[in-house]
Protein backbone atom coordinates (compact mmCIF):
# COMPACT_ATOMS: atom_id res chain seq x y z
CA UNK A 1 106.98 12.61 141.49
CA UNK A 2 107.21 11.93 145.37
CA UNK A 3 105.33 13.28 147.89
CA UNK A 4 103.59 16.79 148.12
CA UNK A 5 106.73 18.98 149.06
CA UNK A 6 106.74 23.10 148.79
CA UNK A 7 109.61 25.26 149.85
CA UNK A 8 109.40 28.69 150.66
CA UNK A 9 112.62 29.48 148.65
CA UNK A 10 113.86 27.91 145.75
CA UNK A 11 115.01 24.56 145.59
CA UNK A 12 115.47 20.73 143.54
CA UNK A 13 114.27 17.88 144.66
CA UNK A 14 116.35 14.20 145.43
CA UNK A 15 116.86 14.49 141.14
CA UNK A 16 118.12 17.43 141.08
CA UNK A 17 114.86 19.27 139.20
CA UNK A 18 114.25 22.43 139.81
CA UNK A 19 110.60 23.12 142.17
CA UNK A 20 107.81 25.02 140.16
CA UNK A 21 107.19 28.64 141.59
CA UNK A 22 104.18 29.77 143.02
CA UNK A 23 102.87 33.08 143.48
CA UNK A 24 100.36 35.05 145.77
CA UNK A 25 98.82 36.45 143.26
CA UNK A 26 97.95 33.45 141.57
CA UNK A 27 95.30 32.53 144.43
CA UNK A 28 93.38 35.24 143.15
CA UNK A 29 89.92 34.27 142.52
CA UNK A 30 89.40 34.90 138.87
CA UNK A 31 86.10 35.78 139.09
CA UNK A 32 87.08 38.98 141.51
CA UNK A 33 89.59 39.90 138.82
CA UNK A 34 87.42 39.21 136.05
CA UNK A 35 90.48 37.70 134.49
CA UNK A 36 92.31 34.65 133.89
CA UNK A 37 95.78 34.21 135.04
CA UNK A 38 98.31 31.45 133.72
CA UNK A 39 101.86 31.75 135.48
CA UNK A 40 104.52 32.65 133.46
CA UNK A 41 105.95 29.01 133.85
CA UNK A 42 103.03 27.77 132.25
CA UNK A 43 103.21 30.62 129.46
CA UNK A 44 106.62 29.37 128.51
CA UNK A 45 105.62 25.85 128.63
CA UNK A 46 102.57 26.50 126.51
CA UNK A 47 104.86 28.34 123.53
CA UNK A 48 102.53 31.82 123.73
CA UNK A 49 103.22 34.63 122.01
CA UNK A 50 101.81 38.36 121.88
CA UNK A 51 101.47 41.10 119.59
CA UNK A 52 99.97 44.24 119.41
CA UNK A 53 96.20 44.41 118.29
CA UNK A 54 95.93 46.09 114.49
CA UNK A 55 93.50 46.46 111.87
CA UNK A 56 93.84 43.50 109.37
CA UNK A 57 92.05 42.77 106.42
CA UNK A 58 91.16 38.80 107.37
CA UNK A 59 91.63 36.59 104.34
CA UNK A 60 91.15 32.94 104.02
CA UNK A 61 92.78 31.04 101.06
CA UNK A 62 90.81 28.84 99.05
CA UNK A 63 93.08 25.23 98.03
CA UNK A 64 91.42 23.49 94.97
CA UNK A 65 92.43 21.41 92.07
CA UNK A 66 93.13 22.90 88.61
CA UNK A 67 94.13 22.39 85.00
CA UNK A 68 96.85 24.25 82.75
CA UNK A 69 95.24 25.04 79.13
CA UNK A 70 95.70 26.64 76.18
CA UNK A 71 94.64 29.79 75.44
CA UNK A 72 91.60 29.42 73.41
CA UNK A 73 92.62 33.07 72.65
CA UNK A 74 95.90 32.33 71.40
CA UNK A 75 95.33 29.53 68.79
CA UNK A 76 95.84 29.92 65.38
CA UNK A 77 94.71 27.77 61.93
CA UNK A 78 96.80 28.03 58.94
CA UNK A 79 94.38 27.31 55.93
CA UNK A 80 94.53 27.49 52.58
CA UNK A 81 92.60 29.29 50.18
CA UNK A 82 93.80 28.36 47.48
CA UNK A 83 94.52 25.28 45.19
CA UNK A 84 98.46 24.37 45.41
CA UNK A 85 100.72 21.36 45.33
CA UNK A 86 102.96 20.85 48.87
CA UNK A 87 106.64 20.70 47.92
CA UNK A 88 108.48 20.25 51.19
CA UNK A 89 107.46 20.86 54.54
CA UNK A 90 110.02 22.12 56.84
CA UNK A 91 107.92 22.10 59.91
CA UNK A 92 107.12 18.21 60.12
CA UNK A 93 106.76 17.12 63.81
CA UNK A 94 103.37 17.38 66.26
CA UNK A 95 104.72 19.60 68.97
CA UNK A 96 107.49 21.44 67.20
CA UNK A 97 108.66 25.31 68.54
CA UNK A 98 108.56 28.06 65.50
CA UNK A 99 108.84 31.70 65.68
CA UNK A 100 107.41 34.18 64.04
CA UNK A 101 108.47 34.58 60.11
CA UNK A 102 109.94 30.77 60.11
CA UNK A 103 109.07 29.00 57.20
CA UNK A 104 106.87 26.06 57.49
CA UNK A 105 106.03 24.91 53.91
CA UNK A 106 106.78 25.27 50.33
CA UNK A 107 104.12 25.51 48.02
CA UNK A 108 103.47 25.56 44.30
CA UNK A 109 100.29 27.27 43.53
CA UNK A 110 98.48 28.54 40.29
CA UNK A 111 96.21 30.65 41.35
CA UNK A 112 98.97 32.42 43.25
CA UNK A 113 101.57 32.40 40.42
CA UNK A 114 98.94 33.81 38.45
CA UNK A 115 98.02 36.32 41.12
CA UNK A 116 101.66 37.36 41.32
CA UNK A 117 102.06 38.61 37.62
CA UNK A 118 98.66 40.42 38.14
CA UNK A 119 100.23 41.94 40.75
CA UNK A 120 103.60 42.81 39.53
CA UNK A 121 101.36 44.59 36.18
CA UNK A 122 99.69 46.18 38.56
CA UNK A 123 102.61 47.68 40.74
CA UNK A 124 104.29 48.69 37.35
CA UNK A 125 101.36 50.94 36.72
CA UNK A 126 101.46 52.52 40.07
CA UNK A 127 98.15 50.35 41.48
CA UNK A 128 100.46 48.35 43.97
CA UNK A 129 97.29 48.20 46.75
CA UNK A 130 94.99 46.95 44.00
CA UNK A 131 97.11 44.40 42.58
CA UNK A 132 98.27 43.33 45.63
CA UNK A 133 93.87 42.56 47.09
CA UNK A 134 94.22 39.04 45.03
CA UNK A 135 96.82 37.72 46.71
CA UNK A 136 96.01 39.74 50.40
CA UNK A 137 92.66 37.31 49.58
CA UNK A 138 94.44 34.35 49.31
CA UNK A 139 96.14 34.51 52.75
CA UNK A 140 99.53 35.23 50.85
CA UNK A 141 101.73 37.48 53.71
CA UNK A 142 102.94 40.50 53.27
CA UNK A 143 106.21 39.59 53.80
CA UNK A 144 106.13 37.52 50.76
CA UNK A 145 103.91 40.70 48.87
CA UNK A 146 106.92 42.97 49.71
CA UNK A 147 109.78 40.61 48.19
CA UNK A 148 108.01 40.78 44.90
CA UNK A 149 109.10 44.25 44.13
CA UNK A 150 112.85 43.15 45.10
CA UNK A 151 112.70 39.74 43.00
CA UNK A 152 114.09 39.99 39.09
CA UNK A 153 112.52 36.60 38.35
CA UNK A 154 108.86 35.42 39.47
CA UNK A 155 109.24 32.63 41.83
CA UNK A 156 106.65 29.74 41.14
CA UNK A 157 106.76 28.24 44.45
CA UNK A 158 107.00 30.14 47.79
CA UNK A 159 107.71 29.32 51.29
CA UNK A 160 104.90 29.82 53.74
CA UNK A 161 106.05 31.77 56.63
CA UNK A 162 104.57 30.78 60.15
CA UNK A 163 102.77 34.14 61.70
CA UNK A 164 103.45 33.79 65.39
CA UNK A 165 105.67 32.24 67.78
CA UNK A 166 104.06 28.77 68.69
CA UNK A 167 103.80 25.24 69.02
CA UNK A 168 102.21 22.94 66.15
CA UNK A 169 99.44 20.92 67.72
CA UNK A 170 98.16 19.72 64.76
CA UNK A 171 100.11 19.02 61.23
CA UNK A 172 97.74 17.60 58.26
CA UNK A 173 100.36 18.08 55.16
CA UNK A 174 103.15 16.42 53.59
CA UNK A 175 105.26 16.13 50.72
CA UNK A 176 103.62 15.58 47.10
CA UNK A 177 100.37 16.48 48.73
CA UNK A 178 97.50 18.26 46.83
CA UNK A 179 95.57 20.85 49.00
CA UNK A 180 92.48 22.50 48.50
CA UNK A 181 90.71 25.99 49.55
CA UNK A 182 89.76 25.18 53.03
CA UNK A 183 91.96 22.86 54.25
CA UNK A 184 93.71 23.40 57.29
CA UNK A 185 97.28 22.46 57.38
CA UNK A 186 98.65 23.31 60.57
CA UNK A 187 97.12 24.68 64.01
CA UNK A 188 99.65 26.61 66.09
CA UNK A 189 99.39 27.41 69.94
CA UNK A 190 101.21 30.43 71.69
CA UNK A 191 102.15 28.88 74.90
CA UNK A 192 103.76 32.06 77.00
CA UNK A 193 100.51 32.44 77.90
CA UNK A 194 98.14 30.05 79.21
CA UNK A 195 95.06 29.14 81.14
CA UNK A 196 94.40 27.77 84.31
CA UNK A 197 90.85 26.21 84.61
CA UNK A 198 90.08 25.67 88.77
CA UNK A 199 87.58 23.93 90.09
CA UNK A 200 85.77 26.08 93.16
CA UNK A 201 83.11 24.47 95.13
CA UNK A 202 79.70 25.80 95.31
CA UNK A 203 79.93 26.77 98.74
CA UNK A 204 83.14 28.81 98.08
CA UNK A 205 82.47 30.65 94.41
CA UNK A 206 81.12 33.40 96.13
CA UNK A 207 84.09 34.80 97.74
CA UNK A 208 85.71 34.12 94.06
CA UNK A 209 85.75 37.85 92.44
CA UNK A 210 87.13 39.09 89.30
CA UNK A 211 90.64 40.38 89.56
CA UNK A 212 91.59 38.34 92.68
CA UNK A 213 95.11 37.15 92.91
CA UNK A 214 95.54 33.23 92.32
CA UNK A 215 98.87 31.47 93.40
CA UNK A 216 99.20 28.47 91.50
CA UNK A 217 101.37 25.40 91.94
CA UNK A 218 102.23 22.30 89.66
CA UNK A 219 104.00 19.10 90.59
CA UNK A 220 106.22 19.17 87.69
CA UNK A 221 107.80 22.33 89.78
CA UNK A 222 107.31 22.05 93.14
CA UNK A 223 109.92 24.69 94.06
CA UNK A 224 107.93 27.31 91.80
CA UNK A 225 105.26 29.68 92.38
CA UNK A 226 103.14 31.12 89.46
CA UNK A 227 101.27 34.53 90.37
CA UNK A 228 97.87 35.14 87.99
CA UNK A 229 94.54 37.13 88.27
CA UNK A 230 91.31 35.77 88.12
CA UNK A 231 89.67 36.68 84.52
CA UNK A 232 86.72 34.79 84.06
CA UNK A 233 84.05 32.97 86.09
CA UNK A 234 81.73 30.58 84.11
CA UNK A 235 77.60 31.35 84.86
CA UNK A 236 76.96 27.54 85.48
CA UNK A 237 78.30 25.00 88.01
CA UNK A 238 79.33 21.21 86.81
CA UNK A 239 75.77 19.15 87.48
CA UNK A 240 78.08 16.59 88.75
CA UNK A 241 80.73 18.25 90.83
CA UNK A 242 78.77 20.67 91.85
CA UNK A 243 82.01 23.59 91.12
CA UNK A 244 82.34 26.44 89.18
């Protein structure tokens, strides 16, 4: 900061700041060496580092937007086929956890009832499969099948069993209410496995291959890391995003 000063050992200047280092070498043309030479001082300054050369496979990440949905896979419709009369509903709320074998309704068929004694006739006379087709076409589980042959009396209402582990997106019954063949009175979900749907731009869905690894990240857990595989690209792009 004062006038041009050099030293030909080390020294400070009038603030006590230590005088940069020159060295011979560094005179060098570099076009002689073919090289170009930074001072160490300048290396330090600068925050370089080295490492050995290697073979690397080069990737470079792709960062675009993306949505968590259901697996269309994973959905299931409980729908009746037959005619029946809804005495109580256990599972009653939009967005209600059951497991597998939980009941969800009680109902008070007819046609079942009537299917029941046809079956139990059946089962006396050694045609259990046979007897048992009416009520396998009615949707009737074999849970419900199997406590037949452990039941003294015939029950005239049964409780509807849920067949998975889920979450009820949809509920269309309640108490008192008449259904009919073909109405559906619950849709369940299976969320431990889901779908994320990203967006890649045109210019970057080629390097997009089946099987790559996808790191996803949601605000609602920003601490968390969620590891998947890519299973599925779509054959079109979005006319007006231009993404795939």
């Amino acid at each position: 900061m004062g006038l041009p000063d050099t030293s030909p050992v080390p020294k400070k200047d009038s603030m006590g700041m230590d005088y940069i280092p020159v060295y011979a070498d560094e005179s060098a043309s570099e076009d002689e060496a073919g090289t170009v030479r930074i001072s160490p001082v300048k290396v330090q300054r600068t925050g370089v580092r080295t490492e050995p050369a290697a073979r690397r496979v080069l990737a470079q990440p792709i960062h675009v937007p993306a949505t968590v949905q259901l697996d269309e896979t994973r959905l299931r419709s409980i729908t009746m086929r037959a005619e029946g009369f809804i005495e109580e509903v256990y599972a009653g709320a939009t967005g209600q956890h059951v497991k597998e074998g939980e009941p969800l309704f009680r109902i008070y068929s007819p046609a079942i009832v009537q299917a029941q004694v046809d079956y139990r006739i059946a089962a006396s006379q050694g045609s259990r499969e046979q007897g048992a087709r009416k009520l396998w076409n009615y949707g009737v589980p074999e849970s419900h099948i199997a406590s037949l042959d452990k039941q003294g009396k015939m029950p005239l209402a049964m409780d509807w069993p849920s067949p998975v582990d889920g979450v009820l997106m949809t509920k269309n019954l309640v108490v008192g209410q008449r259904v009919m063949p073909g109405d559906e009175l619950y849709r369940l979900a299976d969320v431990s496995q889901v779908w994320v749907i990203a967006n890649v731009p045109e210019q970057d869905i080629g390097r997009v291959k089946l099987g790559d690894s996808a790191i996803i990240t949601v605000r609602a857990l920003p601490n968390e890391l969620f590891v998947g595989k890519v299973a599925f690209i779509l054959p079109e792009l979005d006319a007006e995003t231009r993404s795939a």
